[in-house]
Protein backbone atom coordinates (compact mmCIF):
# COMPACT_ATOMS: atom_id res chain seq x y z
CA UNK A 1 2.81 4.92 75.29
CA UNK A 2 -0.39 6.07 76.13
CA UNK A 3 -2.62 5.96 73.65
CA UNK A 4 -6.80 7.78 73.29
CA UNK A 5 -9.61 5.76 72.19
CA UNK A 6 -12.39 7.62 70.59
CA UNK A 7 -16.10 6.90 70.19
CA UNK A 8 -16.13 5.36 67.14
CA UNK A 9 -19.11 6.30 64.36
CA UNK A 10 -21.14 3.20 64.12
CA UNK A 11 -23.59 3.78 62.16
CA UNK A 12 -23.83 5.90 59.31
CA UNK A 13 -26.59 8.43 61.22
CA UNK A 14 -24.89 8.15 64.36
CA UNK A 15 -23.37 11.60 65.79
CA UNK A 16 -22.94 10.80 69.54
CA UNK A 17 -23.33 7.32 71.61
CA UNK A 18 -24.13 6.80 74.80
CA UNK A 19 -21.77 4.76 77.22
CA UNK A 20 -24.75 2.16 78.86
CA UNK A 21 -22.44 0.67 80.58
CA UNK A 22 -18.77 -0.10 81.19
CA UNK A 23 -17.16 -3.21 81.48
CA UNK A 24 -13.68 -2.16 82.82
CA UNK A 25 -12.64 0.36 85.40
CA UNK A 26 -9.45 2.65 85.60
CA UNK A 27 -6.58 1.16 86.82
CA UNK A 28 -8.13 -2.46 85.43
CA UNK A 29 -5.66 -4.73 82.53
CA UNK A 30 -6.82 -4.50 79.53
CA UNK A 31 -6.72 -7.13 76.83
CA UNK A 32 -6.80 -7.38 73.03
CA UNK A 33 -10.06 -8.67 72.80
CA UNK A 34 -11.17 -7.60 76.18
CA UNK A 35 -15.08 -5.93 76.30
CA UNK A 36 -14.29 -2.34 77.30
CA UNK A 37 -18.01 -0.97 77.34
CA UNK A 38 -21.63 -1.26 75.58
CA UNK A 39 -22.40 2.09 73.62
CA UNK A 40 -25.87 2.93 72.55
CA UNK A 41 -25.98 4.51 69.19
CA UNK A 42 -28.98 5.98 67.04
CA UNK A 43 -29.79 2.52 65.90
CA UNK A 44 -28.41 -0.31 68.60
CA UNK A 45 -26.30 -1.35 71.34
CA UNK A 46 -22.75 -2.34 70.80
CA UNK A 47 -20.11 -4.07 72.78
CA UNK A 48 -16.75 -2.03 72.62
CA UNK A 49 -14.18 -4.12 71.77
CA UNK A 50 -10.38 -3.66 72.47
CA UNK A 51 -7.78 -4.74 69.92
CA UNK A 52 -5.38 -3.03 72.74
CA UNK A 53 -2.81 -4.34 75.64
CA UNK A 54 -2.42 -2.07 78.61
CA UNK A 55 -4.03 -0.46 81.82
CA UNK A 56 -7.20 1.76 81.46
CA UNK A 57 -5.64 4.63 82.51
CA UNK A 58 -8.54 6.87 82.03
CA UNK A 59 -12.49 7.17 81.81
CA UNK A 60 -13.83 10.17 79.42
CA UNK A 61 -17.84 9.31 79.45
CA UNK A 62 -19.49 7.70 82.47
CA UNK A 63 -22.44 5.20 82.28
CA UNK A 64 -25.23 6.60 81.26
CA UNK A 65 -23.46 9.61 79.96
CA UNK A 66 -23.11 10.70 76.09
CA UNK A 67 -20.38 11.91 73.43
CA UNK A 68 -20.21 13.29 70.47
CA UNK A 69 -18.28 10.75 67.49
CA UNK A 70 -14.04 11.20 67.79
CA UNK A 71 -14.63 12.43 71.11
CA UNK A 72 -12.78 10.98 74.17
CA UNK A 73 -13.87 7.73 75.34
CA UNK A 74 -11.00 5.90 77.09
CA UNK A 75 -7.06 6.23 77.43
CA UNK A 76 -4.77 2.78 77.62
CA UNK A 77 -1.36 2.59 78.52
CA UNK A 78 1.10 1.65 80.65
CA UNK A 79 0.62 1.58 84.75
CA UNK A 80 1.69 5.34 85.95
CA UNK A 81 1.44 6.83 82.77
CA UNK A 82 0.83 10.71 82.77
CA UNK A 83 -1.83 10.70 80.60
CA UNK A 84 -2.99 14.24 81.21
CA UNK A 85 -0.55 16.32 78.81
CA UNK A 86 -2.30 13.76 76.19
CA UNK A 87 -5.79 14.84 77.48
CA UNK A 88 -4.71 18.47 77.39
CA UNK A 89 -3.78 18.81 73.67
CA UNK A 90 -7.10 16.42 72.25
CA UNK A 91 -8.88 19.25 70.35
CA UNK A 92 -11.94 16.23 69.59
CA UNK A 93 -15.53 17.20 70.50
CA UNK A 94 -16.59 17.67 73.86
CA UNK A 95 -18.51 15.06 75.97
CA UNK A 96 -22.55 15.74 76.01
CA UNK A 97 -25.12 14.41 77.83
CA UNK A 98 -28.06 13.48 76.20
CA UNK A 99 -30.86 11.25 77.74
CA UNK A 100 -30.62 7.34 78.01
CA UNK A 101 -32.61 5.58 75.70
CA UNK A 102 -32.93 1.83 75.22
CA UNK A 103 -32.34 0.06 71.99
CA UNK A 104 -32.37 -3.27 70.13
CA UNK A 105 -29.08 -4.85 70.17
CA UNK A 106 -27.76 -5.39 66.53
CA UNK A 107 -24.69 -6.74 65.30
CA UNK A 108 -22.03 -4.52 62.93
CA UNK A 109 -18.60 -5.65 61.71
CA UNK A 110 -15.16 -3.13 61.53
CA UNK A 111 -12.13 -3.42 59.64
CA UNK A 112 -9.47 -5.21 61.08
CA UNK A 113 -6.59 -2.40 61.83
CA UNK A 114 -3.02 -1.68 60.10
CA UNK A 115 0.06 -1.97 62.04
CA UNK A 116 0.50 1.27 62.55
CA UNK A 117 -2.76 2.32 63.37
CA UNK A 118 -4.27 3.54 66.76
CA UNK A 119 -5.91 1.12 68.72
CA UNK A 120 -9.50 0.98 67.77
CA UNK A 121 -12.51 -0.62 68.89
CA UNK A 122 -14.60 -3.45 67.37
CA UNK A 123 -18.89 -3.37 67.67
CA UNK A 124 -20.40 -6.81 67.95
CA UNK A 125 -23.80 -7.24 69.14
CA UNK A 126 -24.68 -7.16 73.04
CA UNK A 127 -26.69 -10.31 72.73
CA UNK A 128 -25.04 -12.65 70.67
CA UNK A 129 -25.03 -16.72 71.79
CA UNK A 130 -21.87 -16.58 70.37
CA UNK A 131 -18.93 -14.88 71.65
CA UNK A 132 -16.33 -14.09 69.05
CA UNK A 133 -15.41 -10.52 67.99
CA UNK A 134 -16.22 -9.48 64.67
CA UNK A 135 -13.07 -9.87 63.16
CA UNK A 136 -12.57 -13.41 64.38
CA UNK A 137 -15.50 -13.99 62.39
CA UNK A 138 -14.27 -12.63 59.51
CA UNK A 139 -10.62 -14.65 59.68
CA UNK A 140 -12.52 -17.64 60.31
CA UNK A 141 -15.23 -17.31 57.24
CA UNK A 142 -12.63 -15.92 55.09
CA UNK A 143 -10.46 -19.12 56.05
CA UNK A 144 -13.16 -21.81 56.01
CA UNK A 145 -13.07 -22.06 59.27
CA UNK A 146 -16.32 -23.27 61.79
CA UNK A 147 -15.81 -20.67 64.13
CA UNK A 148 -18.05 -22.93 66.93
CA UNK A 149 -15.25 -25.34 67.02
CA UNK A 150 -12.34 -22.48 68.02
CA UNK A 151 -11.86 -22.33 71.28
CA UNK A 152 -11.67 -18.50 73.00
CA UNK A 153 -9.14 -16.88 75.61
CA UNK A 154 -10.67 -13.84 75.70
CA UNK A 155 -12.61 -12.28 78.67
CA UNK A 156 -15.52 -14.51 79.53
CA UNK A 157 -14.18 -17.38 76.70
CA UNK A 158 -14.90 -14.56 73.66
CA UNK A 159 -13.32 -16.08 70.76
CA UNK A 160 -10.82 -13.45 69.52
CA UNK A 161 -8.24 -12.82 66.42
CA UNK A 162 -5.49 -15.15 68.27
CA UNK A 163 -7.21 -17.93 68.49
CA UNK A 164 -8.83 -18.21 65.11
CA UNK A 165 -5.00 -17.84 64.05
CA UNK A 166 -3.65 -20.07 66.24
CA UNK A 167 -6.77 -22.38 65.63
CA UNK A 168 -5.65 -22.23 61.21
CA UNK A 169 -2.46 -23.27 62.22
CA UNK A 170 -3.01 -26.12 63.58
CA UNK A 171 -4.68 -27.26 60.72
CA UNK A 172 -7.98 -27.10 62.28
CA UNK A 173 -11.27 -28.34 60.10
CA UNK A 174 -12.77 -26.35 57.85
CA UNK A 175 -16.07 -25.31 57.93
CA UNK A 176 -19.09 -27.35 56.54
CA UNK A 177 -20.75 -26.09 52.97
CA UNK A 178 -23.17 -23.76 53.25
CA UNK A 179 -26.80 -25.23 52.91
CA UNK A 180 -28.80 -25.27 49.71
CA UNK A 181 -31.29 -22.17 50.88
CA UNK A 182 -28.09 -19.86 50.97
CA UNK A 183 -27.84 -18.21 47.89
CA UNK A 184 -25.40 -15.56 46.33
CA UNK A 185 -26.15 -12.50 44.23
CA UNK A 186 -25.00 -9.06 42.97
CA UNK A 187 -26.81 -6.49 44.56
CA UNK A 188 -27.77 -3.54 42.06
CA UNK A 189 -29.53 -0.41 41.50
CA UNK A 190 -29.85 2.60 39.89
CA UNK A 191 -30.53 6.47 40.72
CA UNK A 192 -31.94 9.29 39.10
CA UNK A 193 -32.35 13.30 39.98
CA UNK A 194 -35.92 14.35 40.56
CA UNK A 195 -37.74 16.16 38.72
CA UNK A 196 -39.35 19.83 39.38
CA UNK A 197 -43.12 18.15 39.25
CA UNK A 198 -41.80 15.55 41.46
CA UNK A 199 -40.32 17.86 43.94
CA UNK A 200 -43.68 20.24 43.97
CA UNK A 201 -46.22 16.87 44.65
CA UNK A 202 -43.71 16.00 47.25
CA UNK A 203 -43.63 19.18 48.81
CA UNK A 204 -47.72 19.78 48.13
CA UNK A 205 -48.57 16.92 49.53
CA UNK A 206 -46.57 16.25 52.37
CA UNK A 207 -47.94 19.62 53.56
CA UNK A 208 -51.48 18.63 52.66
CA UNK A 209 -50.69 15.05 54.68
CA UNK A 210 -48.87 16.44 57.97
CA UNK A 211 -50.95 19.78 58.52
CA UNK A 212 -54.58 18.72 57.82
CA UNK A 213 -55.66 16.46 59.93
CA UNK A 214 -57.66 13.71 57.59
CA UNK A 215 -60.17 11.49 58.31
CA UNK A 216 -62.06 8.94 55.59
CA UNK A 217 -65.75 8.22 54.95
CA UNK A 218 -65.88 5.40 52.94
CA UNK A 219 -69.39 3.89 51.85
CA UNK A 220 -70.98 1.25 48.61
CA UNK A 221 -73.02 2.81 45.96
CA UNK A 222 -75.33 0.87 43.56
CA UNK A 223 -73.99 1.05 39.91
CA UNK A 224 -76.90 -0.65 37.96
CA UNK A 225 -79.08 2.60 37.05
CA UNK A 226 -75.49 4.38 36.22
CA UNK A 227 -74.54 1.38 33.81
CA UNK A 228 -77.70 1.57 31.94
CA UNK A 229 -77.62 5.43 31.94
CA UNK A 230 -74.04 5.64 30.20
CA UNK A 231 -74.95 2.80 27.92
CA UNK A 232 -77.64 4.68 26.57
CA UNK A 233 -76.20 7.76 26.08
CA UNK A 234 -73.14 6.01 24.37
CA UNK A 235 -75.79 3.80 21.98
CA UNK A 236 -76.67 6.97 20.80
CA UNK A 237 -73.15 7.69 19.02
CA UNK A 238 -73.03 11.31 19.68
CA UNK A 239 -71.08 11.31 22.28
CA UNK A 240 -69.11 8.77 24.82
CA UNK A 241 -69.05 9.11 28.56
CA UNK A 242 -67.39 6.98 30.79
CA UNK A 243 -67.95 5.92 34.38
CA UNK A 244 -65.40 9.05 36.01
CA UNK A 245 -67.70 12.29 34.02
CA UNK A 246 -71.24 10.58 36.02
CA UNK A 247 -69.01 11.08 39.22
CA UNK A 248 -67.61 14.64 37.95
CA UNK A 249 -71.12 15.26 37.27
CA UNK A 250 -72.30 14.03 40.82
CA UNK A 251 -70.13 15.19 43.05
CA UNK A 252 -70.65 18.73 40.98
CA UNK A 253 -74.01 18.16 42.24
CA UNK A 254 -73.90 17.24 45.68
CA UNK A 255 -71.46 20.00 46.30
CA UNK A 256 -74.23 22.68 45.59
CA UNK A 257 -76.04 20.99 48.14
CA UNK A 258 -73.37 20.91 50.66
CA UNK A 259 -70.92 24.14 50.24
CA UNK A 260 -69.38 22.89 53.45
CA UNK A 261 -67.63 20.10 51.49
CA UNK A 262 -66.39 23.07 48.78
CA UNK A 263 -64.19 24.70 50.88
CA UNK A 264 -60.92 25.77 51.83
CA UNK A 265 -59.12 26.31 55.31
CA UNK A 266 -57.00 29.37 55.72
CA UNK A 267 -55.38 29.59 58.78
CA UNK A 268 -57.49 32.53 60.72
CA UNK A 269 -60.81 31.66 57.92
CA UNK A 270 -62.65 29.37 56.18
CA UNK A 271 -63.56 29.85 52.40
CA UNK A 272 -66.56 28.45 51.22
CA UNK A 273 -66.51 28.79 47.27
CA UNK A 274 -69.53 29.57 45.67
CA UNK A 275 -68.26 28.34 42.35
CA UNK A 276 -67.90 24.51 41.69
CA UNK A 277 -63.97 24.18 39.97
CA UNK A 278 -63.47 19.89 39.97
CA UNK A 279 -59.62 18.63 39.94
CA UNK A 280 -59.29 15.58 38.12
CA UNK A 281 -56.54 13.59 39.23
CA UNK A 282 -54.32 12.13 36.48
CA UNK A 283 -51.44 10.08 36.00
CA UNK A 284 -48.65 11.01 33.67
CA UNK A 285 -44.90 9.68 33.36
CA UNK A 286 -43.06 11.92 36.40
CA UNK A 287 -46.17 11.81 38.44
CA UNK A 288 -49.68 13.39 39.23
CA UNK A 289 -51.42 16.46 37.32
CA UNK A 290 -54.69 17.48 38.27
CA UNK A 291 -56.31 19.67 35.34
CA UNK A 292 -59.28 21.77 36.50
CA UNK A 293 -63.40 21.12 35.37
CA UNK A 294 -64.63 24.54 36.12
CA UNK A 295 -68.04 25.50 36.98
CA UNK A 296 -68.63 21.52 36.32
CA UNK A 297 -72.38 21.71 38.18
CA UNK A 298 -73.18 24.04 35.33
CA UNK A 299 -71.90 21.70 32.44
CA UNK A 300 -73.49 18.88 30.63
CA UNK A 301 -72.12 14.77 30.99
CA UNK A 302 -71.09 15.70 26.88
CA UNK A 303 -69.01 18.62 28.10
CA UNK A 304 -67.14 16.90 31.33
CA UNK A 305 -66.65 14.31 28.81
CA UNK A 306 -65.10 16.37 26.10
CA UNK A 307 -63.22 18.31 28.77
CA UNK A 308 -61.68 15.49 30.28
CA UNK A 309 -60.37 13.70 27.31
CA UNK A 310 -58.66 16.99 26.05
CA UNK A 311 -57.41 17.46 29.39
CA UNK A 312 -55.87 14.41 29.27
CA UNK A 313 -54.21 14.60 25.64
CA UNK A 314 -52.40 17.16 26.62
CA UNK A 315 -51.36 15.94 29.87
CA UNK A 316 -49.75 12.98 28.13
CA UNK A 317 -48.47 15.46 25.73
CA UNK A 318 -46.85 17.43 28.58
CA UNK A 319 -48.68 20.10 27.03
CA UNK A 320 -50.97 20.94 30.22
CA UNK A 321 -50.50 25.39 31.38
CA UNK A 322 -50.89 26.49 35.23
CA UNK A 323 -54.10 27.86 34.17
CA UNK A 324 -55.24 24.22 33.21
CA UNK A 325 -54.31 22.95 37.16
CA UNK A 326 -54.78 25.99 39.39
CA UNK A 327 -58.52 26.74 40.73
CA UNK A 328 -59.58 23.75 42.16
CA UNK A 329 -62.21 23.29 45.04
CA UNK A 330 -62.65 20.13 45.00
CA UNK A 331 -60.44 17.34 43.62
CA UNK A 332 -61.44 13.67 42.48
CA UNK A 333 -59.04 10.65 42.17
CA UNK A 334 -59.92 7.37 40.50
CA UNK A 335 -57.98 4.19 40.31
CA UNK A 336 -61.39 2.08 39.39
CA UNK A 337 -59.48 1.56 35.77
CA UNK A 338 -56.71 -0.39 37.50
CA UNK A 339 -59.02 -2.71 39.65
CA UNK A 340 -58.87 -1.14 42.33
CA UNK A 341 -61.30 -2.05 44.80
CA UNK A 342 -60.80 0.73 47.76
CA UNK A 343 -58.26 2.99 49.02
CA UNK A 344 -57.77 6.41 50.65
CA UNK A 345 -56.15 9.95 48.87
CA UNK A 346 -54.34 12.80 50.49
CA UNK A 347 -56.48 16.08 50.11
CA UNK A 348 -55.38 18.26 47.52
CA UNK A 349 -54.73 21.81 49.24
CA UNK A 350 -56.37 24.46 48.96
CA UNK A 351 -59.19 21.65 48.95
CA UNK A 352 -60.85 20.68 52.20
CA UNK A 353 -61.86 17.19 50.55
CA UNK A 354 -60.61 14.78 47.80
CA UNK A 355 -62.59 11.62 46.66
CA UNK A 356 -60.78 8.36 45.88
CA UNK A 357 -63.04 5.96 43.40
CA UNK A 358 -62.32 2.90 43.21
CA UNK A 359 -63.03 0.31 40.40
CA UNK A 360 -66.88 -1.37 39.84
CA UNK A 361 -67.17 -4.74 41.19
CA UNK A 362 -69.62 -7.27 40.49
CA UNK A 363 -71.01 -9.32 43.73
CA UNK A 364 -74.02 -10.72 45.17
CA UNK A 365 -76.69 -7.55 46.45
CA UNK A 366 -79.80 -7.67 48.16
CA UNK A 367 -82.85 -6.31 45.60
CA UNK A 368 -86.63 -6.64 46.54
CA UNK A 369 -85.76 -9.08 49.55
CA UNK A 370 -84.19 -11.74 47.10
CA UNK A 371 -80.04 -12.29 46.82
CA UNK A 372 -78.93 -10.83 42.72
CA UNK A 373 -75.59 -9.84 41.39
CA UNK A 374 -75.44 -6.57 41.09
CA UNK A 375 -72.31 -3.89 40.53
CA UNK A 376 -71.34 -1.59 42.89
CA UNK A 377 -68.60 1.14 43.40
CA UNK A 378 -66.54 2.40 46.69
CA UNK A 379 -65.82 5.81 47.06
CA UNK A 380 -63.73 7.29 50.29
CA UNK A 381 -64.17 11.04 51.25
CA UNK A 382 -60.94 11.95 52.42
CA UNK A 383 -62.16 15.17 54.90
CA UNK A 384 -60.01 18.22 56.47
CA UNK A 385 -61.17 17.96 60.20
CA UNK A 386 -60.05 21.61 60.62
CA UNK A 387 -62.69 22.71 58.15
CA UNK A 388 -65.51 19.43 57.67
CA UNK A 389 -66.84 17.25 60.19
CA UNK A 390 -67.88 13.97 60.27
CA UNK A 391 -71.95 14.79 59.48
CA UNK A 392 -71.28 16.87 56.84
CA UNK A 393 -68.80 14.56 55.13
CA UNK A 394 -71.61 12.08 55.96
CA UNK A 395 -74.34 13.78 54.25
CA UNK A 396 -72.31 14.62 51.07
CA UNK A 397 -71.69 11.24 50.85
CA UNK A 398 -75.64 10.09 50.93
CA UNK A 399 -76.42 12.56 48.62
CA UNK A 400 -73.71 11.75 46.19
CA UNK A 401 -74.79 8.26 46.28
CA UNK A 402 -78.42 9.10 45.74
CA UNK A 403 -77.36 11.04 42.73
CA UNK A 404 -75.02 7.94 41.38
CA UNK A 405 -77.89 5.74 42.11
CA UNK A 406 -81.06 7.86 40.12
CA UNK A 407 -78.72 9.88 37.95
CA UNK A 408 -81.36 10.98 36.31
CA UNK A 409 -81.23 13.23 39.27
CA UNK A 410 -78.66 14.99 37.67
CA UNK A 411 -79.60 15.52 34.69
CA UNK A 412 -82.37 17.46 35.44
């Protein structure tokens, strides 16, 4: 009895395949482990394998052609079958006809079938040395059996379900131990829902990432005056400052000198904020908060300072409002506390910039002429091309780095 062959889903993103090429034409024998066709799916070519005896009665995709999964692919049966009345009451999805694309062959495995099941189709990869059909494989390493030593009767000497049967009763040898660098395991993991701040720096960001087009300025500044500066201050015991409020302080600073940099693109406009509002990046336990310095060119190193550290109390504390976070126009991220030496941020909308900070190294400098250790610090201007361009970026940078350099500067 005639009997439809659909294209089978072989992969799990895979809604159509294309038929690259077929192997048998209509009125051609088929046999059980005879190669019917290579399909190109979303992620490979596959050979389509026939676990079927009979004539190919009829052709539902040509080469080059595609279909959607359970559609038509092939009808086997016997010679002057009417296979039509079978064609007329499929209700499967209709053929399409998508472009051909090329893909690397890979190799996927299918359950062998019942009895009474319809004849289905085993993938096995386009290129393989060996020729053997999936199942065969699996018989033989279920059985212990070296598969190179069976010998095939299928089309072109493809070793098929027969022969690995026929080959285990014959008591042929089993196959040798697998080698010392093959080693088992149970593979694990564990899932979890995500949360509402996860799903908004997702969402923020990947916005931020695929609509602005970045670009990075990265350059060295000289720590050495900065050191001595925040040791001082913190000798005095009034008040401790750390490394991240001089850069709050800074890039407060430079931004008065370059309003370019403190700006915001809006689709028909540009806003360039008169007012300096710093976002501070922080980390806390489902993922990134960044509480808002306002008017930070108009506050004190003591005040950043004090600002920061209750900032970030209550960020731990999960204690942080949307007033705290909303307002930024410029946002700073530093991962110098985790020895960090460089890397680059995604801008923080409605910011045009972000700064990334990495951690203070110690390493030879040149100083009057003559080779010294000295520290220095990276910092990477991550720019919105839309709104800043590569000068301007440039020139915030310099004067940032003058300011980090004589922060005295600053604090004038």
């Amino acid at each position: 009895m005639a009997e439809i062959i659909r294209m089978p889903k072989l992969s799990d993103t895979m809604t159509e395949g294309v038929v690259a090429k077929w192997h048998k034409k209509v009125g051609d024998k088929v046999k059980s482990g005879d190669l019917l066709a290579e399909i190109e799916t979303d992620k490979a070519t596959m050979d389509f394998e026939s676990f079927q005896d009979g004539i190919l009665l009829h052709i539902g995709v040509e080469e080059g052609k595609g279909a959607a999964v359970d559609s038509v692919l092939a009808i086997v049966g016997k010679e002057g079958e009417d296979y039509k009345a079978l064609l007329a009451g499929d209700s499967a999805p209709a053929a399409a006809a998508p472009e051909v694309k090329s893909a690397p062959a890979a190799a996927s495995s299918a359950p062998a079938p019942t009895p009474a099941a319809a004849p289905v189709a085993v993938a096995v990869a386009s290129d393989e040395r060996l020729k053997a059909s999936p199942l065969a494989k699996k018989i033989a390493s279920d059985n212990g059996i070296d598969i190179r030593q069976v010998e095939g009767s299928g089309e072109g000497g493809r070793i098929i379900r027969k022969d690995v049967e026929n080959f285990k009763q014959a008591g042929g040898a089993a196959a040798p131990a697998k080698p010392s660098y093959v080693y088992s395991g149970t593979e694990s993991f564990t899932e979890e829902n995500v949360s509402q701040m996860r799903k908004t720096i997702a969402r923020r960001l990947a916005e931020s990432k695929f609509t602005a087009p970045h670009f990075y300025l990265t350059t060295e500044i000289n720590m050495e005056n900065a050191i001595e500066a925040r040791k001082s201050i913190n000798a005095s015991g009034e008040v401790k400052v750390s490394f991240n409020d001089f850069v709050v302080k800074a890039v407060a600073v430079s931004l008065r000198k370059h309003p370019k940099i403190n700006s915001s693109w809006l689709g028909d406009k540009i806003r360039y904020n008169q007012h300096i509002h710093i976002g501070v990046a922080m980390a806390v336990e489902d993922g990134l908060l960044v509480p808002v310095v306002r008017f930070a060119d108009n506050k004190g190193l003591s005040e950043i300072s004090a600002e920061v550290k209750a900032y970030s109390v209550k960020a731990k504390a999960k204690k942080l409002q949307p007033a705290d976070w909303e307002g930024n126009t410029f946002t700073i991220s530093n991962l110098g506390m985790f020895d960090i030496d460089s890397f680059t941020a995604i801008i923080n909308p409605p910011d045009a910039c972000i700064l990334a900070i990495g951690s203070i190294q110690e390493k030879p400098i040149v100083k009057n002429g003559a080779i010294v250790v000295g520290n220095t610090m990276k910092v990477t201007l991550s720019s919105d091309h839309r709104v800043v361009d590569g000068v301007t970026g440039s020139e915030f940078l310099k004067t940032l780095k003058d300011n980090l350099e004589h922060p005295v500067k600053m604090l004038v």
